[in-house]
N, C-alpha and C. Protein backbone atom coordinates (compact mmCIF):
# COMPACT_ATOMS: atom_id res chain seq x y z
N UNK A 1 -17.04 30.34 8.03
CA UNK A 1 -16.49 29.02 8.23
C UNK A 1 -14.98 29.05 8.06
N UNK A 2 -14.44 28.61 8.70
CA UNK A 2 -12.45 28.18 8.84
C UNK A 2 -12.11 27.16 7.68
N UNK A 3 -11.67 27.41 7.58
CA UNK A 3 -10.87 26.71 5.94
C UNK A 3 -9.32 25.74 6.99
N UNK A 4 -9.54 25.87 8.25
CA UNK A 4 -8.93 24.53 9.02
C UNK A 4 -9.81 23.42 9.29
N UNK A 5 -9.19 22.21 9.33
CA UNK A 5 -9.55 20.76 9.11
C UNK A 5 -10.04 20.69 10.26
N UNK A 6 -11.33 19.72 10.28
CA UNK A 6 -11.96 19.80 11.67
C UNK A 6 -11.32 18.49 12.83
N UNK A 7 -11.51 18.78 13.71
CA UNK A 7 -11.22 17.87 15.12
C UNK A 7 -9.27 18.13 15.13
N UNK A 8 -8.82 19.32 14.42
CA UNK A 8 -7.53 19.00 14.60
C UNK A 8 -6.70 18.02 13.30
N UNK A 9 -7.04 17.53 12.76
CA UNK A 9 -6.47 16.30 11.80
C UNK A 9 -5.88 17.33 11.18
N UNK A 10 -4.75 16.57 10.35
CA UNK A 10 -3.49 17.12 9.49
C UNK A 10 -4.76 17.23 8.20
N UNK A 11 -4.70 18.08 7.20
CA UNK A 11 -5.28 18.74 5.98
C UNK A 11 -4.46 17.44 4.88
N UNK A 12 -5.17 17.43 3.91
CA UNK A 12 -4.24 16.02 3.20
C UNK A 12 -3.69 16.98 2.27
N UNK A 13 -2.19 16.50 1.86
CA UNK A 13 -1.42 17.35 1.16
C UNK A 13 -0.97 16.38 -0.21
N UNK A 14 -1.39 16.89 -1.48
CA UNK A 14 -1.09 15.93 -2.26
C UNK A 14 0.49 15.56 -2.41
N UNK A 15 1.25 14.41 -2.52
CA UNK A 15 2.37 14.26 -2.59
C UNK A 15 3.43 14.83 -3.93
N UNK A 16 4.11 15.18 -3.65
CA UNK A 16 5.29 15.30 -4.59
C UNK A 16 5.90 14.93 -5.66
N UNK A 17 6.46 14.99 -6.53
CA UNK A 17 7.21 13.75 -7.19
C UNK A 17 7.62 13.14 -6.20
N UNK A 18 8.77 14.05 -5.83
CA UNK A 18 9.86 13.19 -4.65
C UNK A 18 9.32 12.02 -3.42
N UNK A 19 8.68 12.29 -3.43
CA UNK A 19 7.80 11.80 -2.42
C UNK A 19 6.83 10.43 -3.15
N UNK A 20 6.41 10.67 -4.25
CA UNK A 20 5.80 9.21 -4.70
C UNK A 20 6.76 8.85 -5.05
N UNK A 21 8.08 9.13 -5.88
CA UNK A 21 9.21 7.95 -6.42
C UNK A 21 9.53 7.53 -5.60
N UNK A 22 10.06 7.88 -4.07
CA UNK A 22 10.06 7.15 -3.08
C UNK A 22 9.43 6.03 -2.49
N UNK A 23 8.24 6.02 -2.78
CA UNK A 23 7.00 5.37 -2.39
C UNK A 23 7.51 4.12 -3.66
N UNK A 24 7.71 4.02 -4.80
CA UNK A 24 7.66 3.20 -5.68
C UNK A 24 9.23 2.52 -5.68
N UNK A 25 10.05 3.25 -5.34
CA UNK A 25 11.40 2.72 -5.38
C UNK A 25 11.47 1.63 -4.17
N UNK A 26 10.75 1.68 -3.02
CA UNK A 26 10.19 1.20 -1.76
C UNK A 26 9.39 -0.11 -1.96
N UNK A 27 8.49 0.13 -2.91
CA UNK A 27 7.68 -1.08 -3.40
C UNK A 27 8.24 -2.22 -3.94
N UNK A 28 9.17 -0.95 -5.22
CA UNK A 28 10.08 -2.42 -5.83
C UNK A 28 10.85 -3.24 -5.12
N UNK A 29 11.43 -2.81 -3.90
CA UNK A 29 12.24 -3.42 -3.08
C UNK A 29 11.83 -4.46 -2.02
N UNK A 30 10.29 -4.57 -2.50
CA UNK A 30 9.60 -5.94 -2.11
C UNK A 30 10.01 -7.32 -2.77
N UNK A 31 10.01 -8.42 -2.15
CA UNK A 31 9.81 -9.46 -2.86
C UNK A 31 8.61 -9.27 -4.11
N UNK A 32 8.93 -9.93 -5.24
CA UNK A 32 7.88 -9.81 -6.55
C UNK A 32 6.42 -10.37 -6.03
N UNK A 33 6.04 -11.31 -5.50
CA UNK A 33 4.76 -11.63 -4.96
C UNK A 33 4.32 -10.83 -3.80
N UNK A 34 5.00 -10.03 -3.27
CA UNK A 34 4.75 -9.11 -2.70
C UNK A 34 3.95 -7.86 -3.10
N UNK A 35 4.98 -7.13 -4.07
CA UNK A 35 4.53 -6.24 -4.95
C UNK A 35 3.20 -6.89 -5.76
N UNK A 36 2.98 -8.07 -5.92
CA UNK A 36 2.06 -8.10 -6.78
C UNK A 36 0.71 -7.89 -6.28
N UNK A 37 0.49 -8.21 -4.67
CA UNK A 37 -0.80 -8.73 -4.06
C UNK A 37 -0.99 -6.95 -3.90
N UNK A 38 0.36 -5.93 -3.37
CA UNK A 38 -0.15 -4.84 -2.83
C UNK A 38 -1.09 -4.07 -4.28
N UNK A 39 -0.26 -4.14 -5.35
CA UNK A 39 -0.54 -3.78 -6.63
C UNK A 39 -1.85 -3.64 -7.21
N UNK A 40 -2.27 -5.42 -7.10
CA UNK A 40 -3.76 -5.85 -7.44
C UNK A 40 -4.77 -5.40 -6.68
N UNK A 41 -4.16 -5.29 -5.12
CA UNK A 41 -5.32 -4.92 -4.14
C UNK A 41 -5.65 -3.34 -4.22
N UNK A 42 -4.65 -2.35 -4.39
CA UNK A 42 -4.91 -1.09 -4.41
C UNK A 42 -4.84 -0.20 -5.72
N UNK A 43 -4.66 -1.14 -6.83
CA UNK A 43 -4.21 -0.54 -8.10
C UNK A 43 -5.58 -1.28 -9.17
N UNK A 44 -5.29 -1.84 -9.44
CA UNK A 44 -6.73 -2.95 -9.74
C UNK A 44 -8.18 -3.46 -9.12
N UNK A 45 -7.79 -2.91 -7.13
CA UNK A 45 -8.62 -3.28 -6.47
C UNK A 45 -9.78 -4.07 -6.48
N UNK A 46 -8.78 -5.05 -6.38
CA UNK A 46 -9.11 -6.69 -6.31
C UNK A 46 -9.42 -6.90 -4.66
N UNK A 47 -10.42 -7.94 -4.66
CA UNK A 47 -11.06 -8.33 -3.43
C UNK A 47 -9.64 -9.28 -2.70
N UNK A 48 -9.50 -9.70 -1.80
CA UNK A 48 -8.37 -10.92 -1.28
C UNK A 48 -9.13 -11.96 -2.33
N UNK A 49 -9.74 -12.52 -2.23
CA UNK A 49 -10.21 -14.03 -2.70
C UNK A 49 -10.10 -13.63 -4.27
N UNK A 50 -10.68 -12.83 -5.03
CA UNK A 50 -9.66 -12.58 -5.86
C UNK A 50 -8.32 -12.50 -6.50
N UNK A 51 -7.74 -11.92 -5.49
CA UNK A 51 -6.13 -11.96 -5.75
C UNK A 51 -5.32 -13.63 -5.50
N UNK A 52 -6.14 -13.96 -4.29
CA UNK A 52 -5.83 -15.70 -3.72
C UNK A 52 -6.22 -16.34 -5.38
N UNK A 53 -7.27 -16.20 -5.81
CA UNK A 53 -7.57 -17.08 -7.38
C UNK A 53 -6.74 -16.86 -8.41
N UNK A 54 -5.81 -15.46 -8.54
CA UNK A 54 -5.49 -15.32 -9.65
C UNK A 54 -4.31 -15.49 -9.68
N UNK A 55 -3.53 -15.52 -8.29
CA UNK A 55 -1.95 -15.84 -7.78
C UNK A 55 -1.93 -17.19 -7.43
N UNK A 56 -2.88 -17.90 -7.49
CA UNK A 56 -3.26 -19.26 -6.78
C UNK A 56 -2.69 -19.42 -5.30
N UNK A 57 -3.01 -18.66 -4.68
CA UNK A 57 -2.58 -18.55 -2.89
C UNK A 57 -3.77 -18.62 -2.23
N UNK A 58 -3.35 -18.66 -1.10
CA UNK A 58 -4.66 -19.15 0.25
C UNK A 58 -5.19 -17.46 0.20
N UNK A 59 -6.41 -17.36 0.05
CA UNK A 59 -6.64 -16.46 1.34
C UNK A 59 -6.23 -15.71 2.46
N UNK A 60 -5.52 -16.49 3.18
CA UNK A 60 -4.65 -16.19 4.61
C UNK A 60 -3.06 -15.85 3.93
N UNK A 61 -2.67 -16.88 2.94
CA UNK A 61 -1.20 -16.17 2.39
C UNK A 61 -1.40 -14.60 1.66
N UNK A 62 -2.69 -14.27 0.93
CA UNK A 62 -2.39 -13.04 0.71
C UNK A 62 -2.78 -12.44 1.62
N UNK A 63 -3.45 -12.41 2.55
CA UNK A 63 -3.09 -11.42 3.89
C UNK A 63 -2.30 -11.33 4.17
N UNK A 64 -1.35 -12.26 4.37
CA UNK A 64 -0.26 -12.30 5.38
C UNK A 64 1.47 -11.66 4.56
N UNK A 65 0.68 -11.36 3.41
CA UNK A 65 1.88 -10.81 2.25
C UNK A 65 1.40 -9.34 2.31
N UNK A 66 -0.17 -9.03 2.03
CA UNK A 66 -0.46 -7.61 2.25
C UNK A 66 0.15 -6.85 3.84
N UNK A 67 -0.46 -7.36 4.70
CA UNK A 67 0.14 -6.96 5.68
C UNK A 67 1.40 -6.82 5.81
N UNK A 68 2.50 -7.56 5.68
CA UNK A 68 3.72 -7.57 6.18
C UNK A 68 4.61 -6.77 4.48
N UNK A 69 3.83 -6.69 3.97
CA UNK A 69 4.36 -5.51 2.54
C UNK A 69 4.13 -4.27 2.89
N UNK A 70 2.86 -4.21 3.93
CA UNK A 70 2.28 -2.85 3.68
C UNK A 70 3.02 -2.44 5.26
N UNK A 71 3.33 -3.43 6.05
CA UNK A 71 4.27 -2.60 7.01
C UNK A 71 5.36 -2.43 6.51
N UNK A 72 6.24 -3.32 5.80
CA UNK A 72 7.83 -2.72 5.42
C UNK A 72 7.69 -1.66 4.74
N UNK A 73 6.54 -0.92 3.95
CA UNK A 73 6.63 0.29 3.60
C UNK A 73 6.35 1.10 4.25
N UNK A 74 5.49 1.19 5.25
CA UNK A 74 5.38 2.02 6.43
C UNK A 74 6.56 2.30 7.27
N UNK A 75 7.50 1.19 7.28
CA UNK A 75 8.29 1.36 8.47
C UNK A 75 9.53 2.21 7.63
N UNK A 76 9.96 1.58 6.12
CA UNK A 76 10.71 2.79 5.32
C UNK A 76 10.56 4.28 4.64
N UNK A 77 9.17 4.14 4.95
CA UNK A 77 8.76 5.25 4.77
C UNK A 77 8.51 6.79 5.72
N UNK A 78 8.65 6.00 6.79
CA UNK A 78 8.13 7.20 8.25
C UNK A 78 9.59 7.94 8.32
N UNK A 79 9.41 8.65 8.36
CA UNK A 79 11.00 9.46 9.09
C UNK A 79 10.96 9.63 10.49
């Protein structure tokens, strides 16, 4: 058996320091209710309607904060 990743896909490479402080220096540079919904959802992993109860927001506002948090880090993050 090949010890290469099947169908072609990139092998996952654990990150760096350099490479997660980046990731966190990036985060902070969210608005604070920003950081908070991405936080709860992937750190605490909290359901949305969860996070909507405990931030007292709609439903649709923490989507619409996850999403548009989780692209500005995508988009500062890609080289």
């Amino acid at each position: 058996m090949s010890d290469e990743p099947l169908g072609g896909e990139a092998a996952y490479v654990e990150p760096g320091y350099g490479e997660t402080e980046g990731f966190f220096e990036e985060l902070d540079r969210l608005p604070a209710d920003t950081q908070n919904v991405i936080r709860l959802r992937f750190y605490e992993e909290m359901s949305l309607q969860e996070i909507a109860a405990v931030m007292e927001l709609s439903v649709n506002t923490v989507k619409s904060k996850l999403y548009r948090g989780l692209k500005s880090l995508k988009e500062e993050l890609v080289i």
